[in-house]
C-alpha atoms as a PDB file:
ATOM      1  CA  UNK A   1       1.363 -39.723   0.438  1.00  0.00           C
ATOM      2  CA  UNK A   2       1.490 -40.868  -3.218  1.00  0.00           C
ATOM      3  CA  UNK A   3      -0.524 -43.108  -5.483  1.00  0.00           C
ATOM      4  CA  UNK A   4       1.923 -44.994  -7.657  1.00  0.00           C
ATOM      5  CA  UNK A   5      -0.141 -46.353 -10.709  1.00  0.00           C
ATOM      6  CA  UNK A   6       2.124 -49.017 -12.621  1.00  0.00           C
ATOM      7  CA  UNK A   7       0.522 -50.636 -15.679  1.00  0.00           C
ATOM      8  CA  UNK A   8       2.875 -53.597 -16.280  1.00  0.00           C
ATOM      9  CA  UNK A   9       3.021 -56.478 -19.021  1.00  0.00           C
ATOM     10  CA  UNK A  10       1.783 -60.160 -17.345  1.00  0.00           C
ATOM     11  CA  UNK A  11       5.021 -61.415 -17.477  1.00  0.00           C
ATOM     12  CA  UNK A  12       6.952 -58.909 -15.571  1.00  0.00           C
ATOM     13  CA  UNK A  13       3.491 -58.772 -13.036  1.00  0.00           C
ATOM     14  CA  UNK A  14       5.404 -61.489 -10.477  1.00  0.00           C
ATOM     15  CA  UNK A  15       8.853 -60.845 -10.353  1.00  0.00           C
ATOM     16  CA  UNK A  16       7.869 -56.652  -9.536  1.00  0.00           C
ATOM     17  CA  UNK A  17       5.508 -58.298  -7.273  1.00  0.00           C
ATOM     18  CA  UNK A  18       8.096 -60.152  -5.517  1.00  0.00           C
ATOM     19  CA  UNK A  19      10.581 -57.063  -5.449  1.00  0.00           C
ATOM     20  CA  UNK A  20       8.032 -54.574  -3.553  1.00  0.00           C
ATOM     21  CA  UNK A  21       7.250 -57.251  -0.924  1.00  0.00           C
ATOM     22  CA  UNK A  22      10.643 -58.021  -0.280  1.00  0.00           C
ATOM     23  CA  UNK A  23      11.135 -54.258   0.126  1.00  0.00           C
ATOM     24  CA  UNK A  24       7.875 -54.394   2.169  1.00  0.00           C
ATOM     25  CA  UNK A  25       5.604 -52.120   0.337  1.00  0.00           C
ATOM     26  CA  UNK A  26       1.745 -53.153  -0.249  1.00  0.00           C
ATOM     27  CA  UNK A  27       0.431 -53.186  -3.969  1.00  0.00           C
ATOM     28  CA  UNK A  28      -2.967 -54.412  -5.527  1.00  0.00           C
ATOM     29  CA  UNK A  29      -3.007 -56.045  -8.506  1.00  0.00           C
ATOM     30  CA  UNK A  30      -5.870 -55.685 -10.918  1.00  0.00           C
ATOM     31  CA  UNK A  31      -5.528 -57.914 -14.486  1.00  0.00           C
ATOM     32  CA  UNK A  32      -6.216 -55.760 -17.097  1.00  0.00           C
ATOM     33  CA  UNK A  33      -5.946 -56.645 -21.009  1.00  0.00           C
ATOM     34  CA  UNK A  34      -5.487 -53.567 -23.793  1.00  0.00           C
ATOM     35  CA  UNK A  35      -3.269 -51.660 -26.164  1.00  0.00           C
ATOM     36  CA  UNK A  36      -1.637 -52.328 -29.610  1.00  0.00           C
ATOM     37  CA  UNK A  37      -1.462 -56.520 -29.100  1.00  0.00           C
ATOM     38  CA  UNK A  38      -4.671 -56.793 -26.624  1.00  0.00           C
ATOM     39  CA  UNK A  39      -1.708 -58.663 -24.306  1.00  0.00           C
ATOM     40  CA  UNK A  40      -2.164 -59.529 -20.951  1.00  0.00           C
ATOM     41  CA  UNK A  41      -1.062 -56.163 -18.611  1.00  0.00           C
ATOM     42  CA  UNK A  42      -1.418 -56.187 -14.966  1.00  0.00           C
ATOM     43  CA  UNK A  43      -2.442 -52.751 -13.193  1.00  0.00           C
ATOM     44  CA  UNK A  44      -0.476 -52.107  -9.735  1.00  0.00           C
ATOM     45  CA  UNK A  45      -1.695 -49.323  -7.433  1.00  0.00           C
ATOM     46  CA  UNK A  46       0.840 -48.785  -4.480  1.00  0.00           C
ATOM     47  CA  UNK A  47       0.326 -46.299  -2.142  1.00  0.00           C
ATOM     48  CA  UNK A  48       3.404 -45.239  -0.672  1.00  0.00           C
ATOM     49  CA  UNK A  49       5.216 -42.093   1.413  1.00  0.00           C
ATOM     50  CA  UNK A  50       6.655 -39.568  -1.202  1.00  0.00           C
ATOM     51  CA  UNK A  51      10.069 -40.221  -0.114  1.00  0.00           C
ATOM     52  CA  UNK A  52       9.664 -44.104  -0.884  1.00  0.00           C
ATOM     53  CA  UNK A  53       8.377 -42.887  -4.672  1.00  0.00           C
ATOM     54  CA  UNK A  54      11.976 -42.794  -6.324  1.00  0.00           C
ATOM     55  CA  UNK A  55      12.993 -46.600  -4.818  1.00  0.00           C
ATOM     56  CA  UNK A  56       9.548 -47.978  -5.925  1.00  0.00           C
ATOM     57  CA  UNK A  57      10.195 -46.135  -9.533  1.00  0.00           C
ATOM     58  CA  UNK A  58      13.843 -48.038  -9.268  1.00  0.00           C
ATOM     59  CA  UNK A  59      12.438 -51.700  -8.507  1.00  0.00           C
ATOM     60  CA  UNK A  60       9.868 -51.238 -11.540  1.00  0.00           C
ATOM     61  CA  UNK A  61      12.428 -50.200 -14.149  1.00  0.00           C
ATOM     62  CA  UNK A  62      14.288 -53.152 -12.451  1.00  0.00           C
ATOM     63  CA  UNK A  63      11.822 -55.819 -12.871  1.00  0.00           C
ATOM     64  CA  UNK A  64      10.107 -54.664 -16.478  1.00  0.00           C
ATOM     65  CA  UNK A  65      11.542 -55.090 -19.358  1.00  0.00           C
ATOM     66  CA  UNK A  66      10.594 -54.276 -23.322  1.00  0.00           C
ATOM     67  CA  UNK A  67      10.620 -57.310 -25.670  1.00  0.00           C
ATOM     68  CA  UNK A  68      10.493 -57.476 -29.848  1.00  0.00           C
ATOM     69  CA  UNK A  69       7.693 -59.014 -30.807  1.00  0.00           C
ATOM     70  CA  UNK A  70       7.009 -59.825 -34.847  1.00  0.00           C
ATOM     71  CA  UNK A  71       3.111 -59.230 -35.740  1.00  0.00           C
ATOM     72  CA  UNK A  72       1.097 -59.582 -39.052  1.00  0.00           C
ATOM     73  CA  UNK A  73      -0.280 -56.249 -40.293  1.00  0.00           C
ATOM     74  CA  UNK A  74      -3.333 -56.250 -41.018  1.00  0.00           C
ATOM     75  CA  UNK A  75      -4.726 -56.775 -44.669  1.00  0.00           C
ATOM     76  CA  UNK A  76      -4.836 -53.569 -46.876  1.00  0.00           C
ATOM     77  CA  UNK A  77      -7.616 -53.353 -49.197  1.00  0.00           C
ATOM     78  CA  UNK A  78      -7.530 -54.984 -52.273  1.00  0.00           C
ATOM     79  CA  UNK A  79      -8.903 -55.665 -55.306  1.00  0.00           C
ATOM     80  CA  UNK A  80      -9.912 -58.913 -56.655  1.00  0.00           C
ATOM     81  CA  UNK A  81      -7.157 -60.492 -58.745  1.00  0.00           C
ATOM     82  CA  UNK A  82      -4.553 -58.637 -56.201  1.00  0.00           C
ATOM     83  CA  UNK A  83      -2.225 -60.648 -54.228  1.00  0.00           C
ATOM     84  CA  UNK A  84      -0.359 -59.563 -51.258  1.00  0.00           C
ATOM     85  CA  UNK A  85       2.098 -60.846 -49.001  1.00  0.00           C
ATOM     86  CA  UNK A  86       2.376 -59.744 -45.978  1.00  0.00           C
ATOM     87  CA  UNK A  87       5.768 -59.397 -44.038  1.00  0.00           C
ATOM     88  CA  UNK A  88       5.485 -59.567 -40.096  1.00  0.00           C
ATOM     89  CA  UNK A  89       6.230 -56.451 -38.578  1.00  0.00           C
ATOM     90  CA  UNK A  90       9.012 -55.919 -35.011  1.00  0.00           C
ATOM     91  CA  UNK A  91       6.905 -54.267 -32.432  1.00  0.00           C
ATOM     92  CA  UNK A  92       8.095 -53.362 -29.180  1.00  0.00           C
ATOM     93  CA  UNK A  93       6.016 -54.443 -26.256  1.00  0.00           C
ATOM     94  CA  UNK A  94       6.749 -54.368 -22.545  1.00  0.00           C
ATOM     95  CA  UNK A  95       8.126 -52.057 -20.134  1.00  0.00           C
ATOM     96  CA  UNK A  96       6.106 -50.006 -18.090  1.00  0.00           C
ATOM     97  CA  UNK A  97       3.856 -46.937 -17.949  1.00  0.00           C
ATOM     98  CA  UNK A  98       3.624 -45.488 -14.644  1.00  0.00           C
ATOM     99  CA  UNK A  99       1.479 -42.483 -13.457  1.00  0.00           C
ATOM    100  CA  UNK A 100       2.360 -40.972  -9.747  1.00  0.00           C
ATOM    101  CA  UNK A 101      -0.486 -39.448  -7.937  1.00  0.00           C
ATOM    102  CA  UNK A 102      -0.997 -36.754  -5.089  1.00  0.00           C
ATOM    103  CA  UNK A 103      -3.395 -38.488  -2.513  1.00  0.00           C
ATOM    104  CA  UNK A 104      -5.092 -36.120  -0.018  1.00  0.00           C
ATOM    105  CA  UNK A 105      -6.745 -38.490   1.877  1.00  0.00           C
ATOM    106  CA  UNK A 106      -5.568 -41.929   3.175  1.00  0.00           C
ATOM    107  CA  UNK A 107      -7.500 -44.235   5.831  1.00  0.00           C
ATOM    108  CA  UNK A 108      -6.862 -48.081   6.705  1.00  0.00           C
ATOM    109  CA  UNK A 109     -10.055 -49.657   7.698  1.00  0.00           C
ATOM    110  CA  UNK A 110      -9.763 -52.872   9.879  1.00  0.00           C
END
């Protein structure tokens, strides 16, 4: 049995969604906010057979997908009198970082 950790970007949260139920595998979502843009990212944990791991790893890089993004950068510094422009920076953002875990113990209660 494997733990398949899947931290995703909001807007590729219901289409994955959508993919693993149609495949018929279970996943809990837990909304989560963080990294470089503080975006909205969605946590999946699916718990799955080790043979099922490489078809769940297939339907994620299916479903998430990195996007350019333009930010500000922050302000340097300055001293009075100084003027600065600043040019928005391409970031990109997206995609998915997945962790896959050995579970040694699995029980379904109810």
């Amino acid at each position: 049995m494997k733990l398949v950790i899947a931290v995703v970007q909001g807007k590729d949260a219901e289409p994955l969604l959508g993919a693993l139920t149609n495949k018929r595998y279970r996943a809990t979502q837990v909304n989560s906010a963080g990294g470089f843009l503080r975006e909205s990212n969605v946590t999946l944990l699916i718990g799955v057979e080790e043979t099922s791991v490489a078809e769940v790893l297939s339907l994620i890089e299916e479903n998430c997908h990195s996007r350019t993004r333009f930010v500000n950068p922050l302000m340097p510094i300055m001293e009075p009198g100084e003027f600065y422009v600043p040019n928005p920076v391409e970031v990109l953002v997206g995609g998915a970082t997945v962790f896959v875990l050995a579970v040694s113990r699995y029980e379904r209660v109810g």
